[in-house]
C-alpha atoms as a PDB file:
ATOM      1  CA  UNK A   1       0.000   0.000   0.000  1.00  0.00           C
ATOM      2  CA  UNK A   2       1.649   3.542  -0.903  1.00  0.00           C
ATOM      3  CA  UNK A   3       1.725   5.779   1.851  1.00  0.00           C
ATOM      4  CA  UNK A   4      -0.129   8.777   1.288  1.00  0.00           C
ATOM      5  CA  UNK A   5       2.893  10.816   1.851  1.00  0.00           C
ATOM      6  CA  UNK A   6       4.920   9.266   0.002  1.00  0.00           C
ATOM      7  CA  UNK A   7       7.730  11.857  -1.616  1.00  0.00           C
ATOM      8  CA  UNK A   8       7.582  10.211  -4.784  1.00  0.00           C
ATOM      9  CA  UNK A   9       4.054  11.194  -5.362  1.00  0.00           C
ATOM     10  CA  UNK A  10       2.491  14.281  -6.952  1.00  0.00           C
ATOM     11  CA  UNK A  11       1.142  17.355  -5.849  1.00  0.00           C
ATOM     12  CA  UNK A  12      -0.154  21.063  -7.700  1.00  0.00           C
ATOM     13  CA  UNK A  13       2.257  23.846  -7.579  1.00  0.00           C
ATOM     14  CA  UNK A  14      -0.400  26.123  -8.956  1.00  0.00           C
ATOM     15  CA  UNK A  15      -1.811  25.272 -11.706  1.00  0.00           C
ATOM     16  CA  UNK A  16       1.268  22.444 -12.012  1.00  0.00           C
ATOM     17  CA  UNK A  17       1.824  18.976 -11.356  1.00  0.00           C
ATOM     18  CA  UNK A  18       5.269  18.544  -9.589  1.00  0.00           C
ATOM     19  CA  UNK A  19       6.534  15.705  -7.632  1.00  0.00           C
ATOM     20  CA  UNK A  20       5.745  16.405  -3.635  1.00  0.00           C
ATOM     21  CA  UNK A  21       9.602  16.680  -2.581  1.00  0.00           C
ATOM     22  CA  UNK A  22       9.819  19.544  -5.180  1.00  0.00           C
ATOM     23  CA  UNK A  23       7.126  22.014  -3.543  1.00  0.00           C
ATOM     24  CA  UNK A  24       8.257  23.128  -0.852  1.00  0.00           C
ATOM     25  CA  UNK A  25      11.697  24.292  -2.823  1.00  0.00           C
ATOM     26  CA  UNK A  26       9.434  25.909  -5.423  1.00  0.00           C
ATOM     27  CA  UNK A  27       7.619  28.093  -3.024  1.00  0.00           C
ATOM     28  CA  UNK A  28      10.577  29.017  -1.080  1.00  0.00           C
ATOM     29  CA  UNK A  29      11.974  30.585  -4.494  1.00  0.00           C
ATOM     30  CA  UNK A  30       8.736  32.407  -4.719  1.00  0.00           C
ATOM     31  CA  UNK A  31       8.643  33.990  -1.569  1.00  0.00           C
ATOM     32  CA  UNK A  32      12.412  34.444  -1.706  1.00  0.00           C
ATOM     33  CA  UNK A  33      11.832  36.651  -4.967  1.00  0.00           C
ATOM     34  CA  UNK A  34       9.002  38.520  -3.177  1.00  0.00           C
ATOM     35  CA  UNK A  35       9.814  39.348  -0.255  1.00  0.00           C
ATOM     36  CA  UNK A  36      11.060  42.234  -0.426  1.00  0.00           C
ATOM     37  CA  UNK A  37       8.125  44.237  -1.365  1.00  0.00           C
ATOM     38  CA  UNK A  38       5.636  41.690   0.033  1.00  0.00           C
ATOM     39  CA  UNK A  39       3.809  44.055   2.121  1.00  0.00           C
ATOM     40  CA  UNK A  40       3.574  46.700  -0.592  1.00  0.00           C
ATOM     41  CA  UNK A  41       2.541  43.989  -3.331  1.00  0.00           C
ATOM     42  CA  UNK A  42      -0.408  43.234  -0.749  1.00  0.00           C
ATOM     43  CA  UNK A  43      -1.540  47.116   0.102  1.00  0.00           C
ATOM     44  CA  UNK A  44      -1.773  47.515  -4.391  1.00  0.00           C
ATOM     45  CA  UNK A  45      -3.144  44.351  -4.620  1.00  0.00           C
ATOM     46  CA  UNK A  46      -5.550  44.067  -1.752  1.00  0.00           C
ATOM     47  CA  UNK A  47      -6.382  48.308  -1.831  1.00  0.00           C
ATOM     48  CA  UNK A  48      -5.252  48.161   1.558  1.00  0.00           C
ATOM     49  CA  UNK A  49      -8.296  45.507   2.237  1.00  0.00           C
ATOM     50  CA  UNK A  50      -6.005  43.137   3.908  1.00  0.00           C
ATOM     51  CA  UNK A  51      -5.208  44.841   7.001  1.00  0.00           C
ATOM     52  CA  UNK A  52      -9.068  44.870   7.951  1.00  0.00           C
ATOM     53  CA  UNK A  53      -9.209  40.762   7.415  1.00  0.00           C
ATOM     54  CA  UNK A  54      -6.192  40.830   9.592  1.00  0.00           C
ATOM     55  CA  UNK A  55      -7.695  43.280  12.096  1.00  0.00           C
ATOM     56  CA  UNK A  56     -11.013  40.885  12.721  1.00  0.00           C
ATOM     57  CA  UNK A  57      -8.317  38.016  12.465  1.00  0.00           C
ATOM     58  CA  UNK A  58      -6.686  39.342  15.651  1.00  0.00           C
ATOM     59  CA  UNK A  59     -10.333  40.631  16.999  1.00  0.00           C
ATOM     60  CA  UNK A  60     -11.244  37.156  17.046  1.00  0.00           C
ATOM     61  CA  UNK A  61      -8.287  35.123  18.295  1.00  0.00           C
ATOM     62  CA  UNK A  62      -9.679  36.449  21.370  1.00  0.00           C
ATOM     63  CA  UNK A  63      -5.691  36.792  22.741  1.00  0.00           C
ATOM     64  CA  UNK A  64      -5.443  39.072  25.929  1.00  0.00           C
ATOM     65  CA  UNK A  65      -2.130  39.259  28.280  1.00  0.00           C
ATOM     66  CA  UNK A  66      -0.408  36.345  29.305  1.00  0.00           C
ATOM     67  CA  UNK A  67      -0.868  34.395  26.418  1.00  0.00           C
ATOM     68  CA  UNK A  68       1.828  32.645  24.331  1.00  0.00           C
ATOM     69  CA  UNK A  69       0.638  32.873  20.505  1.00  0.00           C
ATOM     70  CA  UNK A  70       1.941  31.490  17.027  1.00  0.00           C
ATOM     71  CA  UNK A  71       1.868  32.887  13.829  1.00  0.00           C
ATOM     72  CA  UNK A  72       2.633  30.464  11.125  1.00  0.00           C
ATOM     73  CA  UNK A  73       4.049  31.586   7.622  1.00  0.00           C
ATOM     74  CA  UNK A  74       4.324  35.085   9.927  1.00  0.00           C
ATOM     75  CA  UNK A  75       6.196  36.801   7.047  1.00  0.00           C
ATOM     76  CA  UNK A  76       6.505  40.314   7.261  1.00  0.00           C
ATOM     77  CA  UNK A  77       5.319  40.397  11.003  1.00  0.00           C
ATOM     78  CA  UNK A  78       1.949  42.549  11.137  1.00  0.00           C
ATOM     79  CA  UNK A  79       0.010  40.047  12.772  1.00  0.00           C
ATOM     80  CA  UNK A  80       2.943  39.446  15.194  1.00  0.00           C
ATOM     81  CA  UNK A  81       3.387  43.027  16.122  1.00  0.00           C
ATOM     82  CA  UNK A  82      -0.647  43.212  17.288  1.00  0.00           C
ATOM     83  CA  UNK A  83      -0.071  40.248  19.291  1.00  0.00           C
ATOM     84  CA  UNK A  84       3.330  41.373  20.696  1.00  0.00           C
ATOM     85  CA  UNK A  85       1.601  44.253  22.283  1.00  0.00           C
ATOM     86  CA  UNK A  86      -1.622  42.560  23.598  1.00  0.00           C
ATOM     87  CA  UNK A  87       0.057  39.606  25.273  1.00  0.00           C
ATOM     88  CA  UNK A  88       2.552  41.976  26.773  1.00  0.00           C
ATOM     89  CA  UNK A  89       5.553  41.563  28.597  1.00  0.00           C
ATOM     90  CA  UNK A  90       4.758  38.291  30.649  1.00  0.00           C
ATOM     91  CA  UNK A  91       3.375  36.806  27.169  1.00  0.00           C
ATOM     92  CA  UNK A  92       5.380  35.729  24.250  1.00  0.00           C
ATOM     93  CA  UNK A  93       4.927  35.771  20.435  1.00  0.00           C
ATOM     94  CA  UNK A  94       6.405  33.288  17.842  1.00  0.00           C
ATOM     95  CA  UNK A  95       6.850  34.462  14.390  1.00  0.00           C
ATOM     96  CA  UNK A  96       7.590  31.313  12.465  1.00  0.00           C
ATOM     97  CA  UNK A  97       7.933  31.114   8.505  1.00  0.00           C
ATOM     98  CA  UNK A  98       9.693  28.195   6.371  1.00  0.00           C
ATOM     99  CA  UNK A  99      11.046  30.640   4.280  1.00  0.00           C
ATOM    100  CA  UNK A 100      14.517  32.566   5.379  1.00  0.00           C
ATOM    101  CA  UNK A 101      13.644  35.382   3.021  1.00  0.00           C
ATOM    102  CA  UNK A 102      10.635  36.503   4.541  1.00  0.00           C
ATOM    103  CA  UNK A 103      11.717  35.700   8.309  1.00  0.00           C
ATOM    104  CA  UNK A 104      14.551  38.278   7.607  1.00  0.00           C
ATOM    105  CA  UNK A 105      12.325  40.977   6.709  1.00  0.00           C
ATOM    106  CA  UNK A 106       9.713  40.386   9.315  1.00  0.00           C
ATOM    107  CA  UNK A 107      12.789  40.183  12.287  1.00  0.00           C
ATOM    108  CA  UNK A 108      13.662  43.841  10.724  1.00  0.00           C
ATOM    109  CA  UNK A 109      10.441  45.176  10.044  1.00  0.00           C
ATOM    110  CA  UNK A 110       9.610  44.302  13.792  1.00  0.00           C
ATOM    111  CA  UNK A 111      12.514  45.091  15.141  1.00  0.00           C
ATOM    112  CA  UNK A 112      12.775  49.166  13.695  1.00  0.00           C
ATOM    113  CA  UNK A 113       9.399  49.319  14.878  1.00  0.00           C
ATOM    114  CA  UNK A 114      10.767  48.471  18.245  1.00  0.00           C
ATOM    115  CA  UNK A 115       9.284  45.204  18.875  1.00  0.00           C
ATOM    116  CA  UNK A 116      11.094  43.391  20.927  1.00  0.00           C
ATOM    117  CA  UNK A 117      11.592  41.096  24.250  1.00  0.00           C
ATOM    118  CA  UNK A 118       8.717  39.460  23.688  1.00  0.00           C
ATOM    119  CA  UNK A 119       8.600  38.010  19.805  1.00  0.00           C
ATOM    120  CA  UNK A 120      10.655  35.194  18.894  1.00  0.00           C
ATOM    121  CA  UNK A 121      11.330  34.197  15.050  1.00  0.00           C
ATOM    122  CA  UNK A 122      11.538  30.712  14.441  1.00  0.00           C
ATOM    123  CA  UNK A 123      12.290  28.552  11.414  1.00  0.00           C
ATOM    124  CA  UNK A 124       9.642  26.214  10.685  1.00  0.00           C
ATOM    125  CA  UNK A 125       7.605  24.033   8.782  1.00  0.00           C
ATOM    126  CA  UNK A 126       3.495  24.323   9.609  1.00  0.00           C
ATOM    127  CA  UNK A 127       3.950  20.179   8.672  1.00  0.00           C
ATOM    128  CA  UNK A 128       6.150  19.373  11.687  1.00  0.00           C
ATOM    129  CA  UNK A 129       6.168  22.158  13.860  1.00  0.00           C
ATOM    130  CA  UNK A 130       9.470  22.370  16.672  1.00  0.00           C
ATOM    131  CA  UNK A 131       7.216  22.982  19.333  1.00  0.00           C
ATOM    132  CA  UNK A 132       6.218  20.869  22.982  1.00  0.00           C
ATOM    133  CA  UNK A 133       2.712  19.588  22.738  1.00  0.00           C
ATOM    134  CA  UNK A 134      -0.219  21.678  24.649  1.00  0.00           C
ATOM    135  CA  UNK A 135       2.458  25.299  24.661  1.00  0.00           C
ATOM    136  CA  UNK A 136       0.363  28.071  22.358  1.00  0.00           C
ATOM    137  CA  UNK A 137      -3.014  29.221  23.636  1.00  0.00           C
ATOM    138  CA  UNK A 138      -4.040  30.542  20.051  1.00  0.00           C
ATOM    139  CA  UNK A 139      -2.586  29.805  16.588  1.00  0.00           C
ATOM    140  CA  UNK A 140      -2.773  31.911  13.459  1.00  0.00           C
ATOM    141  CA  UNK A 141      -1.973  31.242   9.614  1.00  0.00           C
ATOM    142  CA  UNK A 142      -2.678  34.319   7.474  1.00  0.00           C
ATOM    143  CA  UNK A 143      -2.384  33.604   3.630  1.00  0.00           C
ATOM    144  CA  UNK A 144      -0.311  30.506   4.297  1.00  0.00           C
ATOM    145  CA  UNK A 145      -1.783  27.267   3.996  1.00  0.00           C
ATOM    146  CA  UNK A 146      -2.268  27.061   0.863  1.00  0.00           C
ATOM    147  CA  UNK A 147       1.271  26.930   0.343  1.00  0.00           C
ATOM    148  CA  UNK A 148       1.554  24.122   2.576  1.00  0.00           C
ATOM    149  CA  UNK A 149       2.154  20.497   0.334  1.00  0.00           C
ATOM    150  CA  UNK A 150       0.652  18.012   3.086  1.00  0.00           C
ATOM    151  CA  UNK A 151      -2.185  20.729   4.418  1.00  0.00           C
ATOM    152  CA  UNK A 152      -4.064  17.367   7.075  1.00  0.00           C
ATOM    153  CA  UNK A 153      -0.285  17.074   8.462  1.00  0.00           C
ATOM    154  CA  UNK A 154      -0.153  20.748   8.954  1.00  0.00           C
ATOM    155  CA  UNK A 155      -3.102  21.064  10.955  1.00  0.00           C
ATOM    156  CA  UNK A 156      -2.852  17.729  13.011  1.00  0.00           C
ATOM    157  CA  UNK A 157       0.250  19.479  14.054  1.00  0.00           C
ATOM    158  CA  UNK A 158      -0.897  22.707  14.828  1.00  0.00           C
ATOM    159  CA  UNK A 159      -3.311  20.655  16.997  1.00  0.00           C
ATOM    160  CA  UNK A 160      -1.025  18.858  18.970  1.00  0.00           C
ATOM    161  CA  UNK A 161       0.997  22.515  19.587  1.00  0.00           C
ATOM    162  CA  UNK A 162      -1.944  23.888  21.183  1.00  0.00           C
ATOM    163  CA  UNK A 163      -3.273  24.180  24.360  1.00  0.00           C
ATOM    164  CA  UNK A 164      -6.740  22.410  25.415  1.00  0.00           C
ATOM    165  CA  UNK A 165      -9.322  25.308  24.852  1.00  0.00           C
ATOM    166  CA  UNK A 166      -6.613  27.002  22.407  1.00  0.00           C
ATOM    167  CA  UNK A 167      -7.955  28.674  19.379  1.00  0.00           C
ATOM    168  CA  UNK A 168      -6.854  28.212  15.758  1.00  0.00           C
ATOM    169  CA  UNK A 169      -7.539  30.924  13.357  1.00  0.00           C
ATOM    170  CA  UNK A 170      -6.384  30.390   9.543  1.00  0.00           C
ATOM    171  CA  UNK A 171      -7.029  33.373   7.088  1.00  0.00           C
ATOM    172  CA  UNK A 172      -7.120  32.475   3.554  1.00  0.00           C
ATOM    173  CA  UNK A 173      -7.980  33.240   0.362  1.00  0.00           C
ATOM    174  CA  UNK A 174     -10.941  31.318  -0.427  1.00  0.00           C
ATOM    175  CA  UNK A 175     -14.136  31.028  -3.104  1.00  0.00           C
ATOM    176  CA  UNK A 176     -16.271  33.786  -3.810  1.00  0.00           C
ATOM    177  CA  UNK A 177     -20.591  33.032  -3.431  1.00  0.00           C
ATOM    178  CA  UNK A 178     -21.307  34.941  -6.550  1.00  0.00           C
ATOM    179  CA  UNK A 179     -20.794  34.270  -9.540  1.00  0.00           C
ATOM    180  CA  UNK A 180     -20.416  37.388 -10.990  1.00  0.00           C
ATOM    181  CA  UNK A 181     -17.875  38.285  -8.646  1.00  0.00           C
ATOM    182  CA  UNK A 182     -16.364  34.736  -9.045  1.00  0.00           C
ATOM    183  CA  UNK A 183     -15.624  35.915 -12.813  1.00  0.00           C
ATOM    184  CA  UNK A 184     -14.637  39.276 -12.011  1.00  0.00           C
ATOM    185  CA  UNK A 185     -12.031  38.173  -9.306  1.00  0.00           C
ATOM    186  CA  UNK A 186     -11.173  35.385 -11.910  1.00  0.00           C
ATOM    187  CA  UNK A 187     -10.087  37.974 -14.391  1.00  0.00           C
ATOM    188  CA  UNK A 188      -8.309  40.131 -12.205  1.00  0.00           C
ATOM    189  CA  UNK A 189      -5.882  37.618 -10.783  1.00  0.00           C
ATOM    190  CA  UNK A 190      -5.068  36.136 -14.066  1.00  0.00           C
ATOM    191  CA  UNK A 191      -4.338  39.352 -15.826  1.00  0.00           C
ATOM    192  CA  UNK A 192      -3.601  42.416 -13.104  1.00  0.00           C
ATOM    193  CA  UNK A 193      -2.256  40.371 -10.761  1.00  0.00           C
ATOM    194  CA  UNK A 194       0.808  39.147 -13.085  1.00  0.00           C
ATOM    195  CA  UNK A 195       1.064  42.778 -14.784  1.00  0.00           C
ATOM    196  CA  UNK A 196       1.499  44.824 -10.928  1.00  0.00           C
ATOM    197  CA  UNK A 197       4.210  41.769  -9.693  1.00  0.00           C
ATOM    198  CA  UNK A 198       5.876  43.254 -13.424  1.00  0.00           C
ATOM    199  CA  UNK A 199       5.599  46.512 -12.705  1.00  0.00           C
ATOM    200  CA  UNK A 200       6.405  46.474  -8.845  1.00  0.00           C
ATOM    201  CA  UNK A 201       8.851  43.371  -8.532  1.00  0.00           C
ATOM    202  CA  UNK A 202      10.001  42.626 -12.066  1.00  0.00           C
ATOM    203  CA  UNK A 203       8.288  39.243 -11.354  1.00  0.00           C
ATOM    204  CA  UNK A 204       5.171  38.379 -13.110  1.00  0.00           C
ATOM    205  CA  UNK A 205       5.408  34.686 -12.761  1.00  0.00           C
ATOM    206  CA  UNK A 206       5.288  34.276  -8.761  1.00  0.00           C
ATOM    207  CA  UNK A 207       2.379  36.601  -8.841  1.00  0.00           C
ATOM    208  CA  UNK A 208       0.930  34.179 -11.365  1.00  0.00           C
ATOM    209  CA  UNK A 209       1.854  31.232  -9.501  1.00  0.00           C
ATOM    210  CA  UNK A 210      -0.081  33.040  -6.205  1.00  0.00           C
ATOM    211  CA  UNK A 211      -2.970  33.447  -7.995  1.00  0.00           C
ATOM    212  CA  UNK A 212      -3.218  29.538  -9.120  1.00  0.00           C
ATOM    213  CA  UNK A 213      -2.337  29.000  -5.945  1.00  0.00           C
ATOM    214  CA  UNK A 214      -5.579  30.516  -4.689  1.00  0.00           C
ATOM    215  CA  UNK A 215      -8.176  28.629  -7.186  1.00  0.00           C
ATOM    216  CA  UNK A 216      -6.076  24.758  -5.955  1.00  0.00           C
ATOM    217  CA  UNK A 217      -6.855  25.874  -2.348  1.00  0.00           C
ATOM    218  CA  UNK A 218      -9.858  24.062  -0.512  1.00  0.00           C
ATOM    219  CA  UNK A 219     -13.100  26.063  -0.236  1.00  0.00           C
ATOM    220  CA  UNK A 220     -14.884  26.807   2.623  1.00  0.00           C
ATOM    221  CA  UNK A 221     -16.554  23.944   3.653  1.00  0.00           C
ATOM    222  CA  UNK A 222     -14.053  21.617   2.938  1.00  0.00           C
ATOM    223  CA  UNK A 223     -11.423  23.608   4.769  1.00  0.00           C
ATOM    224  CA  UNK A 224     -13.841  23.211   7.861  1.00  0.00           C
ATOM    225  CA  UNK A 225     -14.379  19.551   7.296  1.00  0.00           C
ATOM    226  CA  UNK A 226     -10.528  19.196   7.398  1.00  0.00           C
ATOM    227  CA  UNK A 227     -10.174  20.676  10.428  1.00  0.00           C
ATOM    228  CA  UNK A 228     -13.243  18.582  12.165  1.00  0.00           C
ATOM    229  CA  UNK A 229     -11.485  15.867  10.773  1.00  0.00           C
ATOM    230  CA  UNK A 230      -7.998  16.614  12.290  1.00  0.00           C
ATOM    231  CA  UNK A 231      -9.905  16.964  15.870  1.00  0.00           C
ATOM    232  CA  UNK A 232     -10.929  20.333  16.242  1.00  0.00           C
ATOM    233  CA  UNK A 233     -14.085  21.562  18.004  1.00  0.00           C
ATOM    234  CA  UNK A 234     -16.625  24.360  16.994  1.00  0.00           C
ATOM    235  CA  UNK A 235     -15.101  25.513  13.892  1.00  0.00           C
ATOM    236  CA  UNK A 236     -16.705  27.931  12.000  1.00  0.00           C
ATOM    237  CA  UNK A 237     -16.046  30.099   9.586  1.00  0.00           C
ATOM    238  CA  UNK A 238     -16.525  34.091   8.274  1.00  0.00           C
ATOM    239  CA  UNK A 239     -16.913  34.815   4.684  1.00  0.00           C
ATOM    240  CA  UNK A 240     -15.598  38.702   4.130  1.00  0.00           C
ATOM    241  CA  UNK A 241     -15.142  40.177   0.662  1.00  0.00           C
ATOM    242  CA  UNK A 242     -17.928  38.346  -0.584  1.00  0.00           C
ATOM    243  CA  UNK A 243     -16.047  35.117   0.466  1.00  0.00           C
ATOM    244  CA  UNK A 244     -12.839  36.087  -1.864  1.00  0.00           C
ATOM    245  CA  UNK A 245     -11.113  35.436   1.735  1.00  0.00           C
ATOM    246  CA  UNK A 246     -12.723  33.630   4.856  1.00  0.00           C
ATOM    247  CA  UNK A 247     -11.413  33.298   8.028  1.00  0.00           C
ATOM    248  CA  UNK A 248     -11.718  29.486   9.952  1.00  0.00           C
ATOM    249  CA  UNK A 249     -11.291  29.432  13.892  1.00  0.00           C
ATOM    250  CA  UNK A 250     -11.669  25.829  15.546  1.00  0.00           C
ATOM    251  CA  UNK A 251     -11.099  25.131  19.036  1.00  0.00           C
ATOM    252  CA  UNK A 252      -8.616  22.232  20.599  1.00  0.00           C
ATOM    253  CA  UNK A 253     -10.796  20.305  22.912  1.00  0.00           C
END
């Protein structure tokens, strides 16, 4: 029986077929190319829409002081600079990312905001996360699982990371209700969203590969049924943009 697994096996890379131990090496050169402007890429592309996704993102992780939080595929550290200051001194943030790239810029974005004492930057992969069992009482991933190859192993682990009663809270790009706005979304990723990573990063082809990336990523209910499946309690989710992102929160019984 092949494990399901196994490296040899394949998996989409956008719009792609490539073979599973290839992915994670593909992504990591897309984010390495992008990182730079990442945050400004997502203020043209977004119209500055994403920081109110991230704002109800934080609004609902429901983190107060104390609390020792995760933020997976943390990037450019906005998320982890709200938490930072509502867990305050005697809590602790993680900023973890796989990619080196975008860990560098978030550690100096963070830090010249003068963040500090109470972030950590770690390293990681959301698949086997280098963390005790029961530590983090809430969990985010904003705009990062779909990047993930093996997304049941990813959440399994963030499971096992958190504490009983802990909150998860993954913010994604997801699948539009209506149809007209399906279409309309449909064009503009395929055809803006390459031309502004030209103009902007001199990279058309990771902004085409982001935008692929989006359409292979579970919808809404299937996202929820995934994270049911990997144990988690009361998950639910919030539709915003007409449902071109959603934001899933499950509890850790």
């Amino acid at each position: 029986m092949t494990d399901k697994h196994d490296p040899d096996r394949t998996t989409h890379f956008g719009f792609q077929d490539v073979p599973e131990s290839q992915k994670a090496a593909k992504v990591a050169d897309v984010f390495h190319s992008v990182a730079a402007k990442y945050d400004l890429m997502n203020d043209l592309m977004s119209a500055g829409i994403h920081r109110l996704w991230k704002r109800f993102t934080i609004e609902l992780s429901g983190v107060r002081k104390g609390n020792r939080v995760l933020d997976i595929a943390g990037g450019t550290g906005d998320l982890a600079r709200k938490f930072s200051a509502l867990v305050g001194p005697e809590g602790e943030v993680v900023l973890a990312d796989i990619n080196a790239s975008m860990l560098q810029v978030g550690r100096d974005r963070l830090l010249d905001k003068g963040v500090s004492g109470n972030v950590r930057f770690v390293q990681a992969d959301a698949e086997a996360l280098p963390f005790p069992d029961n530590h983090f009482d809430c969990i985010t991933i904003a705009f990062g699982l779909r990047n993930v190859t093996h997304k049941d192993k990813a959440i399994a682990s963030m499971l096992r990371v958190l504490k009983p009663g802990g909150r998860l809270l993954v913010l994604e790009f997801s699948k539009p209700g209506n149809k007209m706005l399906s279409t309309a979304y449909d064009q503009y990723s395929f055809k803006l969203l390459p031309l502004m990573g030209k103009l902007v990063t001199n990279d058309s082809e990771s902004y085409r590969y982001l935008a692929e990336s989006i359409r292979m990523h579970p919808d809404q209910e299937t996202l929820k049924a995934m994270m049911e499946e990997a144990g988690f309690a009361r998950v639910t989710y919030h539709n915003m943009t007409g449902g071109i992102v959603a934001l899933h929160r499950g509890i850790k019984p």
